[in-house]
C-alpha atoms as a PDB file:
ATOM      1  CA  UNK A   1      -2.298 -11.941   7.029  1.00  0.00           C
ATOM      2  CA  UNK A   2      -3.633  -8.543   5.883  1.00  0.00           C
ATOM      3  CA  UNK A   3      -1.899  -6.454   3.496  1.00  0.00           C
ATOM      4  CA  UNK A   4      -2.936  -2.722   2.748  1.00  0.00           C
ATOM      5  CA  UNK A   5      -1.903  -1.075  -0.300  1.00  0.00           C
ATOM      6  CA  UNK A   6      -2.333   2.563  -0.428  1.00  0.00           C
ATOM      7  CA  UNK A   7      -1.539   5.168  -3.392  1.00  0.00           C
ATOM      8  CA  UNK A   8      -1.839   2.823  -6.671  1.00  0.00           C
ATOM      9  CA  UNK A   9      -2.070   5.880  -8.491  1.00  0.00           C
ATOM     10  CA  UNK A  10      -0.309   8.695  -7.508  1.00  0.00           C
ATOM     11  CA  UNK A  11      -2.560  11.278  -8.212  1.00  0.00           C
ATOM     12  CA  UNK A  12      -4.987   9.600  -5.456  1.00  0.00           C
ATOM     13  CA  UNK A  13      -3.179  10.031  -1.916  1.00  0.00           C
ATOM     14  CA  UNK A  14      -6.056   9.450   0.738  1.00  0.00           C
ATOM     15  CA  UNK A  15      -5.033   6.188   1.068  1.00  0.00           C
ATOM     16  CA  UNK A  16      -1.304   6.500   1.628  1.00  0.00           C
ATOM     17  CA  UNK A  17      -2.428   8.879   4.389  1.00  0.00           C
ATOM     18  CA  UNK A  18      -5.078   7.193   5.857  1.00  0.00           C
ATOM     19  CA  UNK A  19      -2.240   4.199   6.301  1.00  0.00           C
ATOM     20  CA  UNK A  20       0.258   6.712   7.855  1.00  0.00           C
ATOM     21  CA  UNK A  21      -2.470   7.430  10.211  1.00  0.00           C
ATOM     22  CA  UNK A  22      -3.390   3.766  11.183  1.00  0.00           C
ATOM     23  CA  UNK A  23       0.769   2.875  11.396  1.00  0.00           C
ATOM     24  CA  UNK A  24       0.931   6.038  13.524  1.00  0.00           C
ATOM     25  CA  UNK A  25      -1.955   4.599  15.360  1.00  0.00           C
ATOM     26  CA  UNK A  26      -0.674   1.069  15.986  1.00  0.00           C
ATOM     27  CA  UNK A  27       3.286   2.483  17.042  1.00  0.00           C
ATOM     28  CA  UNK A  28       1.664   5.458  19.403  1.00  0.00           C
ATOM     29  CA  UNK A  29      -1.183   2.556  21.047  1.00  0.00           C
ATOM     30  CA  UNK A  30       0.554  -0.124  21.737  1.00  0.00           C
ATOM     31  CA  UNK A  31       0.260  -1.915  24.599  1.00  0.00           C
ATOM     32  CA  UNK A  32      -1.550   1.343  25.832  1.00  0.00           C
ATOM     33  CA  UNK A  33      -4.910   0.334  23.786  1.00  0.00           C
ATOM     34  CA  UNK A  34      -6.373  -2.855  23.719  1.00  0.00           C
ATOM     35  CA  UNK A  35      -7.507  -2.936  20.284  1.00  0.00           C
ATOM     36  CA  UNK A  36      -3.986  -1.807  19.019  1.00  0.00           C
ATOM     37  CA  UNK A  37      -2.352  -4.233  21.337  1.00  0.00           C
ATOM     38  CA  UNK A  38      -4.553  -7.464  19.744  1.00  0.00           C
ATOM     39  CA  UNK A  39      -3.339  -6.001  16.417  1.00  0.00           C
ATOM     40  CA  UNK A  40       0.102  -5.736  16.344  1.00  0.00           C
ATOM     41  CA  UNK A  41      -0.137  -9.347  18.685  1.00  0.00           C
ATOM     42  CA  UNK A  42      -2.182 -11.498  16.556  1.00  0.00           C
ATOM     43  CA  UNK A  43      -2.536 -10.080  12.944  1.00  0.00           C
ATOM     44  CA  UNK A  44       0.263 -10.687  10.453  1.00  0.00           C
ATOM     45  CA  UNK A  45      -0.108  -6.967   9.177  1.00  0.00           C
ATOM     46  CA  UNK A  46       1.841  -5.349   5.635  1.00  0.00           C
ATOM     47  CA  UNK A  47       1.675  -1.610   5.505  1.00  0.00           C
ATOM     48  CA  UNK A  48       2.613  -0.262   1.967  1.00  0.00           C
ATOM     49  CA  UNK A  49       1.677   3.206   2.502  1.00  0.00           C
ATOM     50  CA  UNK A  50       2.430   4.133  -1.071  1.00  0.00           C
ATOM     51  CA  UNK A  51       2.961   1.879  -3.849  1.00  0.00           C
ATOM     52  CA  UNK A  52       3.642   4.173  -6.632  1.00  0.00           C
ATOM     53  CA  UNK A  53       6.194   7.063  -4.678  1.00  0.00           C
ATOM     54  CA  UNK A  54       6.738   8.702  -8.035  1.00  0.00           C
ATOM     55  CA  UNK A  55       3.357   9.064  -9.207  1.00  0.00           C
ATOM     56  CA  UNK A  56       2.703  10.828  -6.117  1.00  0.00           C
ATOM     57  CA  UNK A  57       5.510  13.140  -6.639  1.00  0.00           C
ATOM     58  CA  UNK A  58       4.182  14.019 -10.180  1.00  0.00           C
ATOM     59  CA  UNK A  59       0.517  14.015  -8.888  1.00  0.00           C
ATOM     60  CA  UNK A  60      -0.497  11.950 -11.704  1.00  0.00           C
ATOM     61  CA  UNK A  61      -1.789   8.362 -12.215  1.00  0.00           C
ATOM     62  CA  UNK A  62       0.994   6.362 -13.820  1.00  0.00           C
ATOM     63  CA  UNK A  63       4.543   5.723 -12.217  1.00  0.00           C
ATOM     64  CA  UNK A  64       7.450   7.589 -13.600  1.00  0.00           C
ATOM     65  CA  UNK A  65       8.012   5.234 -16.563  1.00  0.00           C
ATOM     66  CA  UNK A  66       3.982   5.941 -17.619  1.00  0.00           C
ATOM     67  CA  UNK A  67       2.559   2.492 -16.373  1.00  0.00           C
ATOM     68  CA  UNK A  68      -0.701   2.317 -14.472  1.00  0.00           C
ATOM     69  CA  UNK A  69       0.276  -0.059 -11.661  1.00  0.00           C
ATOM     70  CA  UNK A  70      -3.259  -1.057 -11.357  1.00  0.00           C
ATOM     71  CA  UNK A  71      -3.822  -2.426 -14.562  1.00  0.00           C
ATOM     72  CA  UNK A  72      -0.786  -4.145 -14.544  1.00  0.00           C
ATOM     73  CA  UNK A  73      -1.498  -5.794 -10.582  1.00  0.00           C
ATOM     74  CA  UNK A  74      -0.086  -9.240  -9.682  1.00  0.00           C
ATOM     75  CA  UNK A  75      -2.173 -11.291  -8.236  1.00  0.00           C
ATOM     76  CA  UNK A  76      -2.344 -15.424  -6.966  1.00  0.00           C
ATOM     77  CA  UNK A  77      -4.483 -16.619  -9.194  1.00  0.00           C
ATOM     78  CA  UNK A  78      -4.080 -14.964 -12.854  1.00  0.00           C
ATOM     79  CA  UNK A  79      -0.359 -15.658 -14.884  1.00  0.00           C
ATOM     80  CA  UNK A  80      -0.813 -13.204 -17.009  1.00  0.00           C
ATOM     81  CA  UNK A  81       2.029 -11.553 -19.198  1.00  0.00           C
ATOM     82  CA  UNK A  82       3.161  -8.832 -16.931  1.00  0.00           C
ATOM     83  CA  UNK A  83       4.978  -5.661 -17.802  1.00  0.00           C
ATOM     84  CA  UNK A  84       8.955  -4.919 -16.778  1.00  0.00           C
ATOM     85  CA  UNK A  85       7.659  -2.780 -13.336  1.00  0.00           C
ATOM     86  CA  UNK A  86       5.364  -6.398 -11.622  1.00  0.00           C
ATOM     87  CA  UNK A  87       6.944  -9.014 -13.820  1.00  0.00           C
ATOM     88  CA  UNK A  88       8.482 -10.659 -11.113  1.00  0.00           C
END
């Protein structure tokens, strides 16, 4: 499996576009380009262009409700306390 994650803040959009442009990429290519083709065959893929919509709206770094998504980031190893926006 391979997950992207683009736009944690919202004031930082290259990588919400540059995962438009690789989802664009995979759709337009498929079974037109080999590489594309092995992709979207054999690789589990998650495309979350933009994780934090509203911060990218504002053009600022926090979401809408002033919480840096990144320093509040779920992962599979940690249970830390979370805060109300990746508590569950």
């Amino acid at each position: 499996m391979v997950k992207f994650i683009g736009n944690v803040h919202g004031d930082e959009p290259l990588g919400r576009e540059l995962l438009f442009l690789l989802a664009n990429w995979l759709c337009d290519n498929y079974m037109k380009d080999p590489l594309a083709t092995l992709i979207v065959n054999n690789v589990r893929l998650h495309i979350l262009p933009s994780m934090n919509p509203d911060g990218f709206s504002l053009r600022r770094r926090n979401n809408a409700n002033n919480i840096d998504l990144n320093r509040d980031f779920p992962d599979q190893v940690s249970v830390k306390k979370r805060r109300g926006e990746t508590k569950h």
